[in-house]
C-alpha atoms as a PDB file:
ATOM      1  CA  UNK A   1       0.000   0.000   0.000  1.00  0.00           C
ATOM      2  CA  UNK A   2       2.716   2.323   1.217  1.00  0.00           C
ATOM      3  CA  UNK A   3       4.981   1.946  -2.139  1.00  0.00           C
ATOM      4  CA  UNK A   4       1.597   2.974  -4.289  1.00  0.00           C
ATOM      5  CA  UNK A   5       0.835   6.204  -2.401  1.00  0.00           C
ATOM      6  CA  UNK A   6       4.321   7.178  -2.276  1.00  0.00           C
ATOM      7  CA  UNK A   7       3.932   6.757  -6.187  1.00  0.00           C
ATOM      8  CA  UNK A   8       0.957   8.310  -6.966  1.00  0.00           C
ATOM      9  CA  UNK A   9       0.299  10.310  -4.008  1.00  0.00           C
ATOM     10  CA  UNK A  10       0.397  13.281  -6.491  1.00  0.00           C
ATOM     11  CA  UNK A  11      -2.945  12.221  -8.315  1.00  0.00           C
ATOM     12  CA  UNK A  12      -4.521  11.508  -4.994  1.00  0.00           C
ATOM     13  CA  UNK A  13      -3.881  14.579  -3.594  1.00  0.00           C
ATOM     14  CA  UNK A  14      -4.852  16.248  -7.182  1.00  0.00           C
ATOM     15  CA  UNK A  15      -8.365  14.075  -6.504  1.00  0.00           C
ATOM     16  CA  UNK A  16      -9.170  14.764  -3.294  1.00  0.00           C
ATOM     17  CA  UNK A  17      -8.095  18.997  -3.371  1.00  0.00           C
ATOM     18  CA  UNK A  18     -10.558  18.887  -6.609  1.00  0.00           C
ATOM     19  CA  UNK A  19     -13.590  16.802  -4.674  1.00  0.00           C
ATOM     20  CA  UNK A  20     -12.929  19.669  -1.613  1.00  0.00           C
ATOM     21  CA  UNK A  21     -13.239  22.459  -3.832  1.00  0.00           C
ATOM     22  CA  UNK A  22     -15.702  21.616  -6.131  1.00  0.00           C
ATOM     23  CA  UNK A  23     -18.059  20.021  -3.415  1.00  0.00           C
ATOM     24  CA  UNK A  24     -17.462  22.595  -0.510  1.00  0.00           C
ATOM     25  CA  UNK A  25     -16.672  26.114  -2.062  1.00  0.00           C
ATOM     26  CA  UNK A  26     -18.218  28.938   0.218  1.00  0.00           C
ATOM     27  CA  UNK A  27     -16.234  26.590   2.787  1.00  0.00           C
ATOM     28  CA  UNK A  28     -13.273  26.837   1.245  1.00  0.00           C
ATOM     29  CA  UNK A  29     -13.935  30.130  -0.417  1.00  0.00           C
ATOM     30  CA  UNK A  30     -11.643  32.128   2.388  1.00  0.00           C
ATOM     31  CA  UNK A  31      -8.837  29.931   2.047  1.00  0.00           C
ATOM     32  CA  UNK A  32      -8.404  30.030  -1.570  1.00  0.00           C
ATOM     33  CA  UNK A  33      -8.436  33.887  -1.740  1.00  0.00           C
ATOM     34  CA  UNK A  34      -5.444  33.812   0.921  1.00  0.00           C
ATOM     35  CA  UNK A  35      -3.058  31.865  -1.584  1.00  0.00           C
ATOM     36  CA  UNK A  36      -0.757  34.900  -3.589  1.00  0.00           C
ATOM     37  CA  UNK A  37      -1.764  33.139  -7.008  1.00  0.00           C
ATOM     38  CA  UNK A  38       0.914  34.698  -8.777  1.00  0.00           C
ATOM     39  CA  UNK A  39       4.057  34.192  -6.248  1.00  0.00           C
ATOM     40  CA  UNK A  40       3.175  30.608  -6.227  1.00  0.00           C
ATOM     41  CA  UNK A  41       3.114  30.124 -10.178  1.00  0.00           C
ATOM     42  CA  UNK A  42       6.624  31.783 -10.384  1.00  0.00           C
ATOM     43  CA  UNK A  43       7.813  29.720  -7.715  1.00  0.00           C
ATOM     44  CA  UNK A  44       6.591  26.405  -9.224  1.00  0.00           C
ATOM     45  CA  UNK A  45       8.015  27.295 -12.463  1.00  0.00           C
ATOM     46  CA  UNK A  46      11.177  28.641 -11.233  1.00  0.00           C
ATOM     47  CA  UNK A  47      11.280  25.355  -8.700  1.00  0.00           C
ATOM     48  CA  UNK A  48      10.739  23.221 -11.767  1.00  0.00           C
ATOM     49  CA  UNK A  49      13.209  24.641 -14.172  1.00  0.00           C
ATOM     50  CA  UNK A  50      16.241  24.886 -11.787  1.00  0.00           C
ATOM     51  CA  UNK A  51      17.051  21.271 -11.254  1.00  0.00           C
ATOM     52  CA  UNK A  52      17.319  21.367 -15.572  1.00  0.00           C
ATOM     53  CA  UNK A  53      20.516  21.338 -17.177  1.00  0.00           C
ATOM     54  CA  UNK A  54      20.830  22.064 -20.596  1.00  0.00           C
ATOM     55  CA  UNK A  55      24.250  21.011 -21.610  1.00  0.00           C
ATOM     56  CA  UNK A  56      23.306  18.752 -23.912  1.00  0.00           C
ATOM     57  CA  UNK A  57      20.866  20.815 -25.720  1.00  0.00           C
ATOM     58  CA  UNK A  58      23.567  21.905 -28.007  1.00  0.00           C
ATOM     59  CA  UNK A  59      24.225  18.807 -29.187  1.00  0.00           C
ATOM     60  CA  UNK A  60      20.866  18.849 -30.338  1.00  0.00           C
ATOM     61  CA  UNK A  61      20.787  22.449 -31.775  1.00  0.00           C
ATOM     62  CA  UNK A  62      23.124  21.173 -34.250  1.00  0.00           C
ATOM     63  CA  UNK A  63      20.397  19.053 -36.040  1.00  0.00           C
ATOM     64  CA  UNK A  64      17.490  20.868 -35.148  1.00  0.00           C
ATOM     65  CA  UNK A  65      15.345  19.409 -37.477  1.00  0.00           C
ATOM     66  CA  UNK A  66      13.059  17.373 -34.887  1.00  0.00           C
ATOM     67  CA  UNK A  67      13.385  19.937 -32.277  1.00  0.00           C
ATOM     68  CA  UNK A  68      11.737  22.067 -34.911  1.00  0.00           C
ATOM     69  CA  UNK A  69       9.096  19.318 -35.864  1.00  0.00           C
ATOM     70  CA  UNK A  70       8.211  19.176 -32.407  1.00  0.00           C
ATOM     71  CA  UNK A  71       7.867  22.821 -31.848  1.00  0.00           C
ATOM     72  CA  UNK A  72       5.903  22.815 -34.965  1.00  0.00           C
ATOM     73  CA  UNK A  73       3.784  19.978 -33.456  1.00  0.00           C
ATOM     74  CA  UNK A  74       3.055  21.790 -29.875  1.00  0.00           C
ATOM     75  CA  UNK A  75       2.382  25.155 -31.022  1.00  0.00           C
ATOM     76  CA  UNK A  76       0.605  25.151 -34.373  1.00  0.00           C
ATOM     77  CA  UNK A  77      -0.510  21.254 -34.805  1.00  0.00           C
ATOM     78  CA  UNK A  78      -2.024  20.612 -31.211  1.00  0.00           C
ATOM     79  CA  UNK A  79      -3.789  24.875 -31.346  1.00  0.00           C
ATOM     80  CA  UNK A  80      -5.181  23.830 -34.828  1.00  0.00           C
ATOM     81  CA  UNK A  81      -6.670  20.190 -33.759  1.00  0.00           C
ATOM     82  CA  UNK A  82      -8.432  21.546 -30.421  1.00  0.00           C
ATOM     83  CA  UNK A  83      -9.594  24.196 -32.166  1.00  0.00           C
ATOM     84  CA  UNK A  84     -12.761  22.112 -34.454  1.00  0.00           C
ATOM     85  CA  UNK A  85     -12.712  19.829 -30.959  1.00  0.00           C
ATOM     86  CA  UNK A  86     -13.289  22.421 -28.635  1.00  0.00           C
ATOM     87  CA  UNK A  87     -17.310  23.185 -30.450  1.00  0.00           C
ATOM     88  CA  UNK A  88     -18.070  19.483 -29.519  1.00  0.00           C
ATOM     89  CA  UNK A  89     -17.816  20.886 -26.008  1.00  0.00           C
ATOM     90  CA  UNK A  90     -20.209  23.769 -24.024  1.00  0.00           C
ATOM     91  CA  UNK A  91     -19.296  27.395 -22.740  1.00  0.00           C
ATOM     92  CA  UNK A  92     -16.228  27.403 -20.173  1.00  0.00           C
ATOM     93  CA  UNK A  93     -15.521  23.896 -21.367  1.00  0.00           C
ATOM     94  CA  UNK A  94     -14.500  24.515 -24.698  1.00  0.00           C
ATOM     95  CA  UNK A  95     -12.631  27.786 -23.617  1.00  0.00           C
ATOM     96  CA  UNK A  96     -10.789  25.377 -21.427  1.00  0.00           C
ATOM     97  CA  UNK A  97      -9.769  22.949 -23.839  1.00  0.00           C
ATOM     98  CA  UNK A  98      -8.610  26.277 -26.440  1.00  0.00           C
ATOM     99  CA  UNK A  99      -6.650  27.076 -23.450  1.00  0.00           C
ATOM    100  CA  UNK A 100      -4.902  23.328 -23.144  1.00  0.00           C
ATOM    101  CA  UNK A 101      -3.540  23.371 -26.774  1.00  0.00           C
ATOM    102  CA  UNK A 102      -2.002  26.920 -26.463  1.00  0.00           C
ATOM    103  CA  UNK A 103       0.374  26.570 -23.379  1.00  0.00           C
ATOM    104  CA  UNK A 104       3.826  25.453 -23.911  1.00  0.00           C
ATOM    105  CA  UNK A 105       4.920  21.877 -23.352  1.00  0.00           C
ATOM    106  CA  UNK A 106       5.799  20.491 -20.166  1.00  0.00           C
ATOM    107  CA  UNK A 107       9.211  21.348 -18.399  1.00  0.00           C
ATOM    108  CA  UNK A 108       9.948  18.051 -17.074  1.00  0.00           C
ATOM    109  CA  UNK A 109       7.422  15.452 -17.456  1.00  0.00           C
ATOM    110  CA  UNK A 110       7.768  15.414 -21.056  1.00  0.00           C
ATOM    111  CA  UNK A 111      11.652  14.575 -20.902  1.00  0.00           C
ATOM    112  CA  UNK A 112      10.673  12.181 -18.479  1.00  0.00           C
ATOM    113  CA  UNK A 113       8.426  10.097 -20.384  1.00  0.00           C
ATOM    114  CA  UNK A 114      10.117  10.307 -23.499  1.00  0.00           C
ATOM    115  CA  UNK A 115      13.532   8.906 -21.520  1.00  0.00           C
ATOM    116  CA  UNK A 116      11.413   6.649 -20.268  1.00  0.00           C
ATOM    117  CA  UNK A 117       9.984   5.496 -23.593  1.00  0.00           C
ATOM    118  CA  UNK A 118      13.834   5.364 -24.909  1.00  0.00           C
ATOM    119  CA  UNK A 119      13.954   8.557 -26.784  1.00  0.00           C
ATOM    120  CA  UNK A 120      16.030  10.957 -27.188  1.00  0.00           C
ATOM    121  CA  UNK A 121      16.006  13.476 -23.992  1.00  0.00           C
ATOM    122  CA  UNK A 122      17.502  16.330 -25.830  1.00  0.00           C
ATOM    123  CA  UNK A 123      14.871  17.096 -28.062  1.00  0.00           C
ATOM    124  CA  UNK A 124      12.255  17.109 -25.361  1.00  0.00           C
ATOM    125  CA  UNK A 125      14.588  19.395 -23.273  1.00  0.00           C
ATOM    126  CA  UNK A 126      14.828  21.670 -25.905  1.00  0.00           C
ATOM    127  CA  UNK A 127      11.490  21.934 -26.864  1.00  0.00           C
ATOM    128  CA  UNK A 128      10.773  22.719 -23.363  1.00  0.00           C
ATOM    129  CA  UNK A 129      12.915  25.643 -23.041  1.00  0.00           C
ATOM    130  CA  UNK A 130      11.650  26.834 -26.654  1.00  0.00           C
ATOM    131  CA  UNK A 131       8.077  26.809 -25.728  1.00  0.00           C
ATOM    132  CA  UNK A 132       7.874  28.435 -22.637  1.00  0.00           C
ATOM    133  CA  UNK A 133      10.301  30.964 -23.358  1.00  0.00           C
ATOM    134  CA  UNK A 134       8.010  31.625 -26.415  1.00  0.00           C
ATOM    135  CA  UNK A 135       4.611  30.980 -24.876  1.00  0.00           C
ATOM    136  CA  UNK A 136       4.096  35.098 -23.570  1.00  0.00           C
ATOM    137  CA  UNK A 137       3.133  35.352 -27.371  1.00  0.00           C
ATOM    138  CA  UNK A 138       1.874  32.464 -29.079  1.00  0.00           C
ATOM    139  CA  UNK A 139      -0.448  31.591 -25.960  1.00  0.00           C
ATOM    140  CA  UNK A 140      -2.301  35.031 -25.965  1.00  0.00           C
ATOM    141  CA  UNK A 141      -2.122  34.867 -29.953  1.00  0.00           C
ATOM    142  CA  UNK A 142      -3.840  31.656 -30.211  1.00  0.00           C
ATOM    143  CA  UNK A 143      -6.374  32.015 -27.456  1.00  0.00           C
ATOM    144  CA  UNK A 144      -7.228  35.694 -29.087  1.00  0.00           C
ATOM    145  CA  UNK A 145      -7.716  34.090 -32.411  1.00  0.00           C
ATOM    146  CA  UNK A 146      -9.713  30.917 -31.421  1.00  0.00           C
ATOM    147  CA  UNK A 147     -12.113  32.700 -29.010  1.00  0.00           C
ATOM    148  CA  UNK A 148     -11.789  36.354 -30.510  1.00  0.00           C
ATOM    149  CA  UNK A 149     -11.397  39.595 -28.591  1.00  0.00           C
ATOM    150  CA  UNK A 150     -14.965  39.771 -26.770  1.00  0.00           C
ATOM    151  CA  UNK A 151     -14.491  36.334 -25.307  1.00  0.00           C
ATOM    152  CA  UNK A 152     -11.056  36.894 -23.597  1.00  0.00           C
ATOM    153  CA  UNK A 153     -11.129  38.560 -20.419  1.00  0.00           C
ATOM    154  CA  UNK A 154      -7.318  39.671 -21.234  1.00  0.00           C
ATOM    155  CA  UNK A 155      -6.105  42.030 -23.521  1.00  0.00           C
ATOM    156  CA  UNK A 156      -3.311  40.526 -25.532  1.00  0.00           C
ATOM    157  CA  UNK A 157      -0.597  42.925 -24.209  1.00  0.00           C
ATOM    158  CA  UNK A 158      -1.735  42.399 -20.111  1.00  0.00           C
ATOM    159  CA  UNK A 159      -1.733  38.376 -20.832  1.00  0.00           C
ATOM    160  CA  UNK A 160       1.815  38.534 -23.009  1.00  0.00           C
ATOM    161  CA  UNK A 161       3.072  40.557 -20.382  1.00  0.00           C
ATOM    162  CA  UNK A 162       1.346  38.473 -17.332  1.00  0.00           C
ATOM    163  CA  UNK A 163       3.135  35.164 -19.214  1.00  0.00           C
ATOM    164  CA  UNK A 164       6.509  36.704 -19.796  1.00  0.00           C
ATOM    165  CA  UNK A 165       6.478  37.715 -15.399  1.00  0.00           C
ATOM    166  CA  UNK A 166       5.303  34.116 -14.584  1.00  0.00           C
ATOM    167  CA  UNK A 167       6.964  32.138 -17.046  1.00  0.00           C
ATOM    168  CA  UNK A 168       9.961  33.424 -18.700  1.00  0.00           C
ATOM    169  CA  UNK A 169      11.175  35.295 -15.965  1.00  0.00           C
ATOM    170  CA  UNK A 170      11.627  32.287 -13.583  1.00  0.00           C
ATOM    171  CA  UNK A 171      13.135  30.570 -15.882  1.00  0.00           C
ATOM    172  CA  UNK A 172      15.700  32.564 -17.160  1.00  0.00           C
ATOM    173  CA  UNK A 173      16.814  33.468 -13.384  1.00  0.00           C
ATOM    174  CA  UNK A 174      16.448  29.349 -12.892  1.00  0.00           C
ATOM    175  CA  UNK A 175      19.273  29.275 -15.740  1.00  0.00           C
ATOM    176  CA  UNK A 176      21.194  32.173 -14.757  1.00  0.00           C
ATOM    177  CA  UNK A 177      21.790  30.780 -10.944  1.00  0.00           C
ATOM    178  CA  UNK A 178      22.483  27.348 -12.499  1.00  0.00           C
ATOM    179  CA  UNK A 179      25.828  28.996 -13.871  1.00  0.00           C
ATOM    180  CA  UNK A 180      27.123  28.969 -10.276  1.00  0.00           C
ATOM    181  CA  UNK A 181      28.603  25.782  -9.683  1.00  0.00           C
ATOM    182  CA  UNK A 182      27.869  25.480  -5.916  1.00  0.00           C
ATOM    183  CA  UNK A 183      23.957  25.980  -6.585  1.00  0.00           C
ATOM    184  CA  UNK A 184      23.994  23.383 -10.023  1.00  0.00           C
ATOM    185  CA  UNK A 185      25.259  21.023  -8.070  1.00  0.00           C
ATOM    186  CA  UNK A 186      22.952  21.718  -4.884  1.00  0.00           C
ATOM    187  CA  UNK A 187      19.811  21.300  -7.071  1.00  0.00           C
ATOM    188  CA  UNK A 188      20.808  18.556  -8.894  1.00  0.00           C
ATOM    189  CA  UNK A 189      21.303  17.172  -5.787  1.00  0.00           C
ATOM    190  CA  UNK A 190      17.852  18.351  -3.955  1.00  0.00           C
ATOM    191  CA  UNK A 191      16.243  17.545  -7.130  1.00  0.00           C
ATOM    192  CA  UNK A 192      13.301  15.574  -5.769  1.00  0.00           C
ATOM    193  CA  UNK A 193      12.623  17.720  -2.277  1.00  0.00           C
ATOM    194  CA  UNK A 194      12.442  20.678  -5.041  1.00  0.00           C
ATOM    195  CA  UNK A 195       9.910  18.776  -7.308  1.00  0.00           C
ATOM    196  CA  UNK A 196       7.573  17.705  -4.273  1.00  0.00           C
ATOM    197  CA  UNK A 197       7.485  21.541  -3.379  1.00  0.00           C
ATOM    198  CA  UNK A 198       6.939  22.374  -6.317  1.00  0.00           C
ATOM    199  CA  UNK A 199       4.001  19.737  -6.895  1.00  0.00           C
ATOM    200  CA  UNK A 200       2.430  20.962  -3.877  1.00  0.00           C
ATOM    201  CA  UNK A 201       2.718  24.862  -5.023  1.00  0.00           C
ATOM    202  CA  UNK A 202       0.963  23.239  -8.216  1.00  0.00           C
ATOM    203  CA  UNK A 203      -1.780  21.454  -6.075  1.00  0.00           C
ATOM    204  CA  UNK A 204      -2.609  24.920  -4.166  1.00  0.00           C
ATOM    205  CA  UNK A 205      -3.455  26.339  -7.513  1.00  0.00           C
ATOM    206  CA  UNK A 206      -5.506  24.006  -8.527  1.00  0.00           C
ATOM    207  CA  UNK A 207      -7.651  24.395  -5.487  1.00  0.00           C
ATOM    208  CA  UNK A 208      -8.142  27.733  -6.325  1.00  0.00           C
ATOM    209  CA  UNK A 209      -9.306  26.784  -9.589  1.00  0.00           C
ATOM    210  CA  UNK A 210     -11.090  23.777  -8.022  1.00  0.00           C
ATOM    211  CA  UNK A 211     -12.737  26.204  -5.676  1.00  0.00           C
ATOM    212  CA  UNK A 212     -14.020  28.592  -8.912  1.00  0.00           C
ATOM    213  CA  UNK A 213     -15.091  25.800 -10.549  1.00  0.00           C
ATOM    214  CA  UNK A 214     -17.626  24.812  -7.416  1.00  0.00           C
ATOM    215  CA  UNK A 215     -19.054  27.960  -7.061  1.00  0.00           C
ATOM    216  CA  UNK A 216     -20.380  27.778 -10.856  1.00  0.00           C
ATOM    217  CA  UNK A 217     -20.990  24.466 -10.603  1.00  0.00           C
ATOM    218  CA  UNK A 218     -23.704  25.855  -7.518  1.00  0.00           C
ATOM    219  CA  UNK A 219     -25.085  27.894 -10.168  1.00  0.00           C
ATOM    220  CA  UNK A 220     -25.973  25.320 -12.376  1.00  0.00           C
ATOM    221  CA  UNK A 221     -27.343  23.176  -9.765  1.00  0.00           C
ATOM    222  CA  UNK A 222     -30.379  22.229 -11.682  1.00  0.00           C
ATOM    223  CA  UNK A 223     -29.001  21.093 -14.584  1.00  0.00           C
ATOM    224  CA  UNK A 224     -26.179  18.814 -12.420  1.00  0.00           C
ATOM    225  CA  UNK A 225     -27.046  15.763 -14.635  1.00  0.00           C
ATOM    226  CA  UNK A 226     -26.521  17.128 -18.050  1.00  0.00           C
ATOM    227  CA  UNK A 227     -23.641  18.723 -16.990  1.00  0.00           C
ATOM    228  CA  UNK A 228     -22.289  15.246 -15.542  1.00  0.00           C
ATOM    229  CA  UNK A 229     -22.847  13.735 -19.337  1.00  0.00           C
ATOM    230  CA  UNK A 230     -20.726  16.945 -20.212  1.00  0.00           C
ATOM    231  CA  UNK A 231     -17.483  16.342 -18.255  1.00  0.00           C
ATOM    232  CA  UNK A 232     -17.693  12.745 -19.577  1.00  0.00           C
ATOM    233  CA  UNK A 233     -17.536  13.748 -23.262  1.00  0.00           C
ATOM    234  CA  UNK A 234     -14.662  16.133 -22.649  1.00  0.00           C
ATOM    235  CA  UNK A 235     -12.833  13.677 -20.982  1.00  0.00           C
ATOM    236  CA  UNK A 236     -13.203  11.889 -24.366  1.00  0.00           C
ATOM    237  CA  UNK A 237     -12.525  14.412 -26.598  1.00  0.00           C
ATOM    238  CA  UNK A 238      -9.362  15.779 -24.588  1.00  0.00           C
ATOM    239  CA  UNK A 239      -8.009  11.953 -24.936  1.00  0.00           C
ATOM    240  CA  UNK A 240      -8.516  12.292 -28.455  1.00  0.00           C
ATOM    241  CA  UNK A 241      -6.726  15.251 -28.708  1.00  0.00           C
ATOM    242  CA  UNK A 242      -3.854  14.193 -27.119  1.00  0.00           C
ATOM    243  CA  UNK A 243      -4.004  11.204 -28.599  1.00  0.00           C
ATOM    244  CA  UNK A 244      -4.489  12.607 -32.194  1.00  0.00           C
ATOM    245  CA  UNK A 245      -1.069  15.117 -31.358  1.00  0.00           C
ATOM    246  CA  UNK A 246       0.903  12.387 -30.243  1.00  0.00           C
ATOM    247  CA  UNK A 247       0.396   9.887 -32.927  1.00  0.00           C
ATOM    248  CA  UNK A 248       0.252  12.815 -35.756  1.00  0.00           C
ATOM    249  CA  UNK A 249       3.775  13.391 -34.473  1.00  0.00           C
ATOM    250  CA  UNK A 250       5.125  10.094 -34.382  1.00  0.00           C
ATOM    251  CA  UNK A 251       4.114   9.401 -38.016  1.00  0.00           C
ATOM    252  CA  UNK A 252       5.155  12.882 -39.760  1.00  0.00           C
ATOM    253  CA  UNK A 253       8.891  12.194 -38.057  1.00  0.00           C
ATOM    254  CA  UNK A 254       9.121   8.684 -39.537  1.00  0.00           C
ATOM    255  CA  UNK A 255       7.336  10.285 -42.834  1.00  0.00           C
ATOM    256  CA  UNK A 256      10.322  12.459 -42.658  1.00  0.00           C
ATOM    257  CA  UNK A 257      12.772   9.509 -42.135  1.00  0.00           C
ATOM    258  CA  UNK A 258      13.704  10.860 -38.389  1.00  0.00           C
ATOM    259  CA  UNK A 259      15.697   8.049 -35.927  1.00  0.00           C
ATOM    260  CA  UNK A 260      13.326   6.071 -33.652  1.00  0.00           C
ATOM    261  CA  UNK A 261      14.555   7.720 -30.842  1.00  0.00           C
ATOM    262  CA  UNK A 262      13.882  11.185 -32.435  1.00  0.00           C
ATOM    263  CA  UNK A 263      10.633  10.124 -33.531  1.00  0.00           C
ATOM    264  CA  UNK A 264       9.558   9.300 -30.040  1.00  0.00           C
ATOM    265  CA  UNK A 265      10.643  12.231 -28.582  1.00  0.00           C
ATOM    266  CA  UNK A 266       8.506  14.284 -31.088  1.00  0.00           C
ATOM    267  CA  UNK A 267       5.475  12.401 -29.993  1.00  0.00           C
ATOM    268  CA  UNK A 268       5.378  12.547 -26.565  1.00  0.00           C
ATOM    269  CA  UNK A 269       7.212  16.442 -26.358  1.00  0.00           C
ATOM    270  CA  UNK A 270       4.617  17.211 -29.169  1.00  0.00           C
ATOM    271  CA  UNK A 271       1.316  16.353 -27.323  1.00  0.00           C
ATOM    272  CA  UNK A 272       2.262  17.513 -23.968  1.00  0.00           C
ATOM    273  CA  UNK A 273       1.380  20.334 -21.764  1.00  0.00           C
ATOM    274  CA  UNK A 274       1.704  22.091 -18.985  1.00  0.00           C
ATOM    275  CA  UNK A 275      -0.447  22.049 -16.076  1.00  0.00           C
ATOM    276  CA  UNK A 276       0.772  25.368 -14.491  1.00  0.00           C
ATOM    277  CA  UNK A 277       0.528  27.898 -17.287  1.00  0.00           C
ATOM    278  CA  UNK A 278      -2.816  26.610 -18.350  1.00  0.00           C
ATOM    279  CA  UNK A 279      -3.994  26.874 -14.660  1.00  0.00           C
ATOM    280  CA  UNK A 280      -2.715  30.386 -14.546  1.00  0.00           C
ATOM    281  CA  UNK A 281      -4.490  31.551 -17.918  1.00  0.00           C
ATOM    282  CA  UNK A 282      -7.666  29.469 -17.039  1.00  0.00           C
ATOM    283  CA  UNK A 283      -7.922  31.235 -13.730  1.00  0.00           C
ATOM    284  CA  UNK A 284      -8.447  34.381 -15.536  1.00  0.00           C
ATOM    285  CA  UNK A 285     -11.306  33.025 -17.174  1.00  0.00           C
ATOM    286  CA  UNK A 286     -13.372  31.501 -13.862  1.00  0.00           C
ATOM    287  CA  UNK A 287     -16.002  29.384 -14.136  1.00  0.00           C
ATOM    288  CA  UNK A 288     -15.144  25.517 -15.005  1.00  0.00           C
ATOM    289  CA  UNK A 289     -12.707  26.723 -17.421  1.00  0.00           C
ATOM    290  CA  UNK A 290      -9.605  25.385 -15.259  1.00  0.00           C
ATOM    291  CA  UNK A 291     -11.359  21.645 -15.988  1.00  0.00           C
ATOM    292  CA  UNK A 292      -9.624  20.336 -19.270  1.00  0.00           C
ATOM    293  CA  UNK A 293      -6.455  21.319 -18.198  1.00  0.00           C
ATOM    294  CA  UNK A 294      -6.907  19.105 -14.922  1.00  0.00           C
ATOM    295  CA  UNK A 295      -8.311  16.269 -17.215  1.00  0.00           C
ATOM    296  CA  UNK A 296      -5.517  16.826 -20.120  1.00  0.00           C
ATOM    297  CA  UNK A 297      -2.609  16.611 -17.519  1.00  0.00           C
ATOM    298  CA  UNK A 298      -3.752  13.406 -16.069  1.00  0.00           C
ATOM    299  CA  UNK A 299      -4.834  11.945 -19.044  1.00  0.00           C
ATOM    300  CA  UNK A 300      -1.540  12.686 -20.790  1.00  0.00           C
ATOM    301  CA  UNK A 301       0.023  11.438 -17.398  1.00  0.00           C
ATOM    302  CA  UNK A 302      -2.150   7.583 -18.268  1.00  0.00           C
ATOM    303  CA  UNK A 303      -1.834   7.843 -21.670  1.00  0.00           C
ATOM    304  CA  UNK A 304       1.918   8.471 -21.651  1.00  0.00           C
ATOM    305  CA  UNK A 305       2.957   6.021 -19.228  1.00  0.00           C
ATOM    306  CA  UNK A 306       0.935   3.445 -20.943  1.00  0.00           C
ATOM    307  CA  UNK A 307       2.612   4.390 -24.413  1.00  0.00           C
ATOM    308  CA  UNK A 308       6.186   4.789 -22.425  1.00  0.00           C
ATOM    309  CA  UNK A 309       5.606   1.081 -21.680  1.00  0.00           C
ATOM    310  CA  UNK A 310       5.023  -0.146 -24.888  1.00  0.00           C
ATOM    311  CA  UNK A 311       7.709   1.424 -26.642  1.00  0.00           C
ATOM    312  CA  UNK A 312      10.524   0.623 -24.552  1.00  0.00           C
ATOM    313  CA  UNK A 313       9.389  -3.075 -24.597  1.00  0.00           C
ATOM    314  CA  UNK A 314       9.657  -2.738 -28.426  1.00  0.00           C
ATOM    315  CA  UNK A 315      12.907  -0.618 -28.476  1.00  0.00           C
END
């Protein structure tokens, strides 16, 4: 028992912050107001990309071909795919899931599971770094183009500027204190302590949004049970997506005659994102907005340890 919560005690604490939230929010209204959203985003994000080292990125940046497929894959592919999905699904729902396929890939999960599947790190790594350095402009740009100008409740310039103080900003200090030895080798070292804090910064956010996403969900108290039918369909049709990116992926890098290793790396890098910029955009939007991006990080977390399997048996 012990060995499966240490494990997975990250999803169980995900479940049980969500059930609190959503079932109990004038409760927990008070306590969710008292969490500095912002300072806790930076944190996470700053938390999560100083353990990172990029040396061998520049291996990689001298064939930059499925680094660039990737990037191609995350930003444009993914964006364009949820965008026809997202009108299968209702109101804040289908804002939520426009919201999913513009963030930036993962920092570390998708190097993870793409190591883990027996592909090549680097690219992943890279991609990571790309994305969310470039995400203060192709987030807003997609989200203002998919749900237009009256349905955002950010100006482009306030949420490029919001993304580029929550995102790029920790990251690039991350980097910059990585250059002293002392501290490289101190995170490296504290790596894990640094990623549980950083999981539980994550999980305070998503009560927040958990807590948002009750108090609408008490304003649609009559209509409970066709809203229950709802959040079953988009769990299907954010599987699909992610799905759909990863596999789309997988075939245009062997289309284009990339290494297996490469090719796996585009796949899972490709159809990942990131749980704390899309929490931090959906926010903005209230409601049960914050909902896809819950479902589309532990879906992708399933999907892509289920995949991760498969391929390393084959490789």
């Amino acid at each position: 028992m012990l060995p499966i919560l240490q494990r997975h005690w990250f999803l169980l604490a995900l479940a049980c912050i969500l059930l609190v939230g959503m079932s109990f929010p004038a409760q927990s209204a008070d306590a969710a107001q008292a969490i500095p959203k912002n300072w806790v985003i930076a944190c996470v994000l700053f938390l999560m990309a100083l353990p990172m080292s990029f040396d061998t990125i520049w291996d990689t940046l001298r064939g930059p071909g499925a680094a660039m497929l990737v990037i191609f894959i995350n930003s444009i592919a993914v964006p364009l795919i949820a965008w026809p999905a997202s009108h299968l699904l209702p109101g804040d729902l289908a804002t939520g899931l426009v919201i999913v396929a513009a963030v930036p890939c993962t920092i570390a999960s998708a190097t993870v599971w793409t190591r883990l599947a027996g592909g090549n790190e680097a690219i992943s790594m890279l991609v990571s770094v790309v994305t969310n350095m470039a995400c203060f402009v192709v987030t807003p740009a997609w989200i203002w183009l998919i749900l237009g100008k009256e349905s955002s409740t950010q100006p482009f310039g306030e949420m490029a500027r919001e993304l580029f103080l929550l995102v790029v900003l920790p990251i690039l200090a991350a980097q910059l204190l990585r250059r002293i030895p002392s501290i490289a080798e101190m995170t490296t070292v504290r790596k894990p302590a640094m990623s549980i804090v950083a999981q539980i910064g994550l999980l305070s956010i998503v009560f927040i949004g958990a807590v948002a996403s009750g108090q609408k969900l008490q304003q649609l108290d009559g209509h409970l049970g066709t809203l229950s039918g709802q959040l079953g369909w988009m769990l299907l049709v954010v599987a699909g997506v992610h799905l759909l990116a990863f596999y789309l992926g997988l075939w245009l890098a062997r289309q284009l005659g990339y290494r297996h290793s490469d090719s796996l790396a585009v796949g899972f890098a490709g159809s990942q994102k990131t749980l704390m910029v899309g929490l931090a955009i959906a926010l903005n939007f209230g409601g049960l907005a914050i909902l896809p991006m819950v479902a589309y990080h532990v879906e992708q977390l399933v999907i892509d340890t289920l995949l991760a399997q498969r391929y390393r048996k084959k490789s």
